[in-house]
N, C-alpha and C. Protein backbone atom coordinates (compact mmCIF):
# COMPACT_ATOMS: atom_id res chain seq x y z
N UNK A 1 203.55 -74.16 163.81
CA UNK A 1 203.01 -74.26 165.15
C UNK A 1 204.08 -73.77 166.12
N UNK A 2 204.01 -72.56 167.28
CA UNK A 2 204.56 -71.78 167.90
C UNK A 2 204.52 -73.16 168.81
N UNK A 3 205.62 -73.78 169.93
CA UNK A 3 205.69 -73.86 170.61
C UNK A 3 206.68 -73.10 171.76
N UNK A 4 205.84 -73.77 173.16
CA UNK A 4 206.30 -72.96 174.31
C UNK A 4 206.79 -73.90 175.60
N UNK A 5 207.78 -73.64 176.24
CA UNK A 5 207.88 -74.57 177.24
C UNK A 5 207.00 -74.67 178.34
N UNK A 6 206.73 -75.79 178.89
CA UNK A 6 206.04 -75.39 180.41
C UNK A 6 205.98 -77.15 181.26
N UNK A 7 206.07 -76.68 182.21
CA UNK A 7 206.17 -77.82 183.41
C UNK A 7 204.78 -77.61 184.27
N UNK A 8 204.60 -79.16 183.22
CA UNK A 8 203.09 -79.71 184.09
C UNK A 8 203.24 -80.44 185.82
N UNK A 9 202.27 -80.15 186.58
CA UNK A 9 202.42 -80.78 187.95
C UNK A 9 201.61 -81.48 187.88
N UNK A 10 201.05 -82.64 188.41
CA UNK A 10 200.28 -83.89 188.82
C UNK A 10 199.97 -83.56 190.43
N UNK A 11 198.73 -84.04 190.20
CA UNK A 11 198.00 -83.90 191.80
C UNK A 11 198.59 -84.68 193.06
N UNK A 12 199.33 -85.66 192.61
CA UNK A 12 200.07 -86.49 193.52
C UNK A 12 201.40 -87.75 192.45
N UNK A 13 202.08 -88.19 192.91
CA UNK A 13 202.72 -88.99 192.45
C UNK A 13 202.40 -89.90 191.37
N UNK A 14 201.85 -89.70 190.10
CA UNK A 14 201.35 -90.70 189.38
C UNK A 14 201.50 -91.85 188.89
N UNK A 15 200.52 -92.87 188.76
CA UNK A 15 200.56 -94.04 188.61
C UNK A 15 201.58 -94.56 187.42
N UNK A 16 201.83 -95.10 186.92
CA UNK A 16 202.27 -95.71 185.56
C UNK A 16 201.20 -95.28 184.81
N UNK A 17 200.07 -96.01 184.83
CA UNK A 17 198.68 -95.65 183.99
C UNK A 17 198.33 -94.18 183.44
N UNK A 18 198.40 -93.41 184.94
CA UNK A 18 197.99 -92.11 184.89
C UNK A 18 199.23 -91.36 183.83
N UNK A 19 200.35 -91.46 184.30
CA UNK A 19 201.43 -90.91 183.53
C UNK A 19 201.21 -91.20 182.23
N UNK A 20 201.22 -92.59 182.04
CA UNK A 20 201.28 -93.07 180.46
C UNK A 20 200.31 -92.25 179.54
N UNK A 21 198.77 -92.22 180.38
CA UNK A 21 197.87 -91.39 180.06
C UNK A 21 197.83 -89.56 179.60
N UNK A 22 198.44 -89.25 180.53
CA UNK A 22 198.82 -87.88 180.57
C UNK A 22 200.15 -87.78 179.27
N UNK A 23 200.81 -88.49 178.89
CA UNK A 23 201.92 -88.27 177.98
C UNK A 23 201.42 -88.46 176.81
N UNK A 24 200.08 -89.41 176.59
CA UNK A 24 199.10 -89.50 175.09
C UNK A 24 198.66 -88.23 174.90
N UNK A 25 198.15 -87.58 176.11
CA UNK A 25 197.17 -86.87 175.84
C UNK A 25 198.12 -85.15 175.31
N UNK A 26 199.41 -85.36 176.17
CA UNK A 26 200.44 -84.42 175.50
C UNK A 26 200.97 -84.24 174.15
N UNK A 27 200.84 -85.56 173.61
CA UNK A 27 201.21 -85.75 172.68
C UNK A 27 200.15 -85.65 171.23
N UNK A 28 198.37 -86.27 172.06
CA UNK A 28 197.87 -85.97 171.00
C UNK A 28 197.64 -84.12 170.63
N UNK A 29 198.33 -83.31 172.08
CA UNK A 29 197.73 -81.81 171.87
C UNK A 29 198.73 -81.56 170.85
N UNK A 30 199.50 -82.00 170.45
CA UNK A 30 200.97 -81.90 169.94
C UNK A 30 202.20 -81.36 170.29
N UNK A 31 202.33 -81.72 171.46
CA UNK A 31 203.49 -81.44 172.18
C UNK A 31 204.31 -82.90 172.57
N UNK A 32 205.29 -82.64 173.04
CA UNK A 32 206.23 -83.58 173.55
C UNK A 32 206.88 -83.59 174.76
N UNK A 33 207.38 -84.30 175.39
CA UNK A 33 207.79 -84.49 177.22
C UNK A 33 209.58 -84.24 176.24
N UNK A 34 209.85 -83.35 177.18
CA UNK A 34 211.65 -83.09 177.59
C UNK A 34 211.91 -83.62 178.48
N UNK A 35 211.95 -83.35 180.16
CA UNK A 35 212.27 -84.42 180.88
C UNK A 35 211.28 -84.80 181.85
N UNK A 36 211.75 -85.70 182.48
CA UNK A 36 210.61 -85.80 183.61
C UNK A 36 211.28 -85.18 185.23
N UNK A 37 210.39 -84.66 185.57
CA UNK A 37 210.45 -84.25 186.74
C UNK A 37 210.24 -84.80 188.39
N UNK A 38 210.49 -85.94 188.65
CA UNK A 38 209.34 -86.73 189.34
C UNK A 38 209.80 -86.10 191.03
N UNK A 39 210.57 -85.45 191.18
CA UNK A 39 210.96 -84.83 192.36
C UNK A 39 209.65 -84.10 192.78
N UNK A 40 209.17 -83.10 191.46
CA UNK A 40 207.85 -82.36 191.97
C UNK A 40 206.55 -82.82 191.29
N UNK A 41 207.07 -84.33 191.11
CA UNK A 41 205.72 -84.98 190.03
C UNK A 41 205.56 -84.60 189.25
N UNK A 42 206.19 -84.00 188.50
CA UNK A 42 205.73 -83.63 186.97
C UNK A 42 206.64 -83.79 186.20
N UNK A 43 206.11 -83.32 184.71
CA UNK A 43 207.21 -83.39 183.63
C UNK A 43 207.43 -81.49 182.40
N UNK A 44 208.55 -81.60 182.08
CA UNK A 44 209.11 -80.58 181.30
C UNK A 44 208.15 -80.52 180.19
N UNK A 45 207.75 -80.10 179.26
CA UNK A 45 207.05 -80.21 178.26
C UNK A 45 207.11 -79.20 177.16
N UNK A 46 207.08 -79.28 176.18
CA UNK A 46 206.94 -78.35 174.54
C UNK A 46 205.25 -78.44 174.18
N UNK A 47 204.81 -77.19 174.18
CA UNK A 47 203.19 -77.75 173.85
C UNK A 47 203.07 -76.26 173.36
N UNK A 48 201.99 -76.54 172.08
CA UNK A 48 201.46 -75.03 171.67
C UNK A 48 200.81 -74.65 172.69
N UNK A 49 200.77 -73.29 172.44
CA UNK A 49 199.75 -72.42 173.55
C UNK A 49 198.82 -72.41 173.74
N UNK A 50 197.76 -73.11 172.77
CA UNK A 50 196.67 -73.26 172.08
C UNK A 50 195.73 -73.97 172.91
N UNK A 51 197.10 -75.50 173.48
CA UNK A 51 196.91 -76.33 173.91
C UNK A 51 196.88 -76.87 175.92
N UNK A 52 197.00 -75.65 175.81
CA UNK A 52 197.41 -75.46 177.56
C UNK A 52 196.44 -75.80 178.34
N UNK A 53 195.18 -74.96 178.07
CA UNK A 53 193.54 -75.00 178.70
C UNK A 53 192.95 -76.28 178.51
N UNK A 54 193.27 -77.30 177.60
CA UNK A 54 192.89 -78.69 177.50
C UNK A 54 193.42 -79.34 178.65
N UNK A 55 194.64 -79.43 178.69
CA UNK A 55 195.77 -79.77 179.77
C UNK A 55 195.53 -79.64 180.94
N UNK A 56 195.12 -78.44 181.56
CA UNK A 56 195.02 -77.78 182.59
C UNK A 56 193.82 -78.61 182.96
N UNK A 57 192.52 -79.05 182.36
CA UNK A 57 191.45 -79.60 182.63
C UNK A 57 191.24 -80.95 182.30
N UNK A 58 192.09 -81.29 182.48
CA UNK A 58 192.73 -82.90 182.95
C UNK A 58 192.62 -83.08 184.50
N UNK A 59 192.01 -83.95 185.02
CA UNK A 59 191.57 -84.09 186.08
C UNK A 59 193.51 -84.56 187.41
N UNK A 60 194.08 -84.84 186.50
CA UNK A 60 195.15 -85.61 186.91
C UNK A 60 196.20 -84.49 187.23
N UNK A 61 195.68 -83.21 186.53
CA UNK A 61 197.05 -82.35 186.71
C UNK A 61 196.72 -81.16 187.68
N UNK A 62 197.06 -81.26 188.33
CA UNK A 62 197.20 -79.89 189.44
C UNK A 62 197.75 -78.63 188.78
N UNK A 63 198.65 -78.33 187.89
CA UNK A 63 199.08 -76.90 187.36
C UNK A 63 199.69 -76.82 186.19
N UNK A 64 199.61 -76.11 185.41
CA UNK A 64 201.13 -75.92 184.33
C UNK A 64 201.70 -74.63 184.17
N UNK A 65 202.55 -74.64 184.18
CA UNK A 65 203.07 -73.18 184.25
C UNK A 65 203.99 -72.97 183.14
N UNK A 66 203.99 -71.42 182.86
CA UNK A 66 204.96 -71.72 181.82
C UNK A 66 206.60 -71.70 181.89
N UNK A 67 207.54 -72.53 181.71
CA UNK A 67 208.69 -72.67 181.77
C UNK A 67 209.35 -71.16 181.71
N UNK A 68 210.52 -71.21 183.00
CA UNK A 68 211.17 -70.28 182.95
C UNK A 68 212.45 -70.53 183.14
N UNK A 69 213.59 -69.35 182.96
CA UNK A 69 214.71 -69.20 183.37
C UNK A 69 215.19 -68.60 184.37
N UNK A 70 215.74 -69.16 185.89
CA UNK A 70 215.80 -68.59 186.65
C UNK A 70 217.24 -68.34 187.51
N UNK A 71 217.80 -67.34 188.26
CA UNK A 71 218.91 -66.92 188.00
C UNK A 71 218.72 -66.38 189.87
N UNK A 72 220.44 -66.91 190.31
CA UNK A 72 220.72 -66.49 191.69
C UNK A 72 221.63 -65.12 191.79
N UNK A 73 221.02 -63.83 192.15
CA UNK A 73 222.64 -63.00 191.98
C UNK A 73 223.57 -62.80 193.07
């Protein structure tokens, strides 16, 4: 199973519930939380690619994007 990074956003500050919820549901896609993000409400994440469009249509999450590396010159 190819995984890929990406940082999910939440529609607003989430609950305990909602979070707890959203980290099952990461986990049942088979991915896993790296860190949490709570500055922009969200969290870091490892998830197949497969699994993104499930995610995305979660009522709780506003975006996911896929993780990048980004650089000042």
């Amino acid at each position: 199973m190819n995984l890929a990074r990406y940082i999910v956003v939440f529609n607003s500050a989430p609950s305990d519930s909602v979070k707890a919820n959203a980290l099952a549901k990461i986990e049942s896609l088979g991915g896993s939380v790296i860190s949490d993000l709570s500055i922009i409400n969200g969290v870091s994440v490892e998830l197949p690619e497969s699994s993104v469009s499930a995610l995305e249509a979660d009522e709780n999450v506003k975006y996911v994007e896929k993780d990048s590396q980004v650089s000042i010159n």
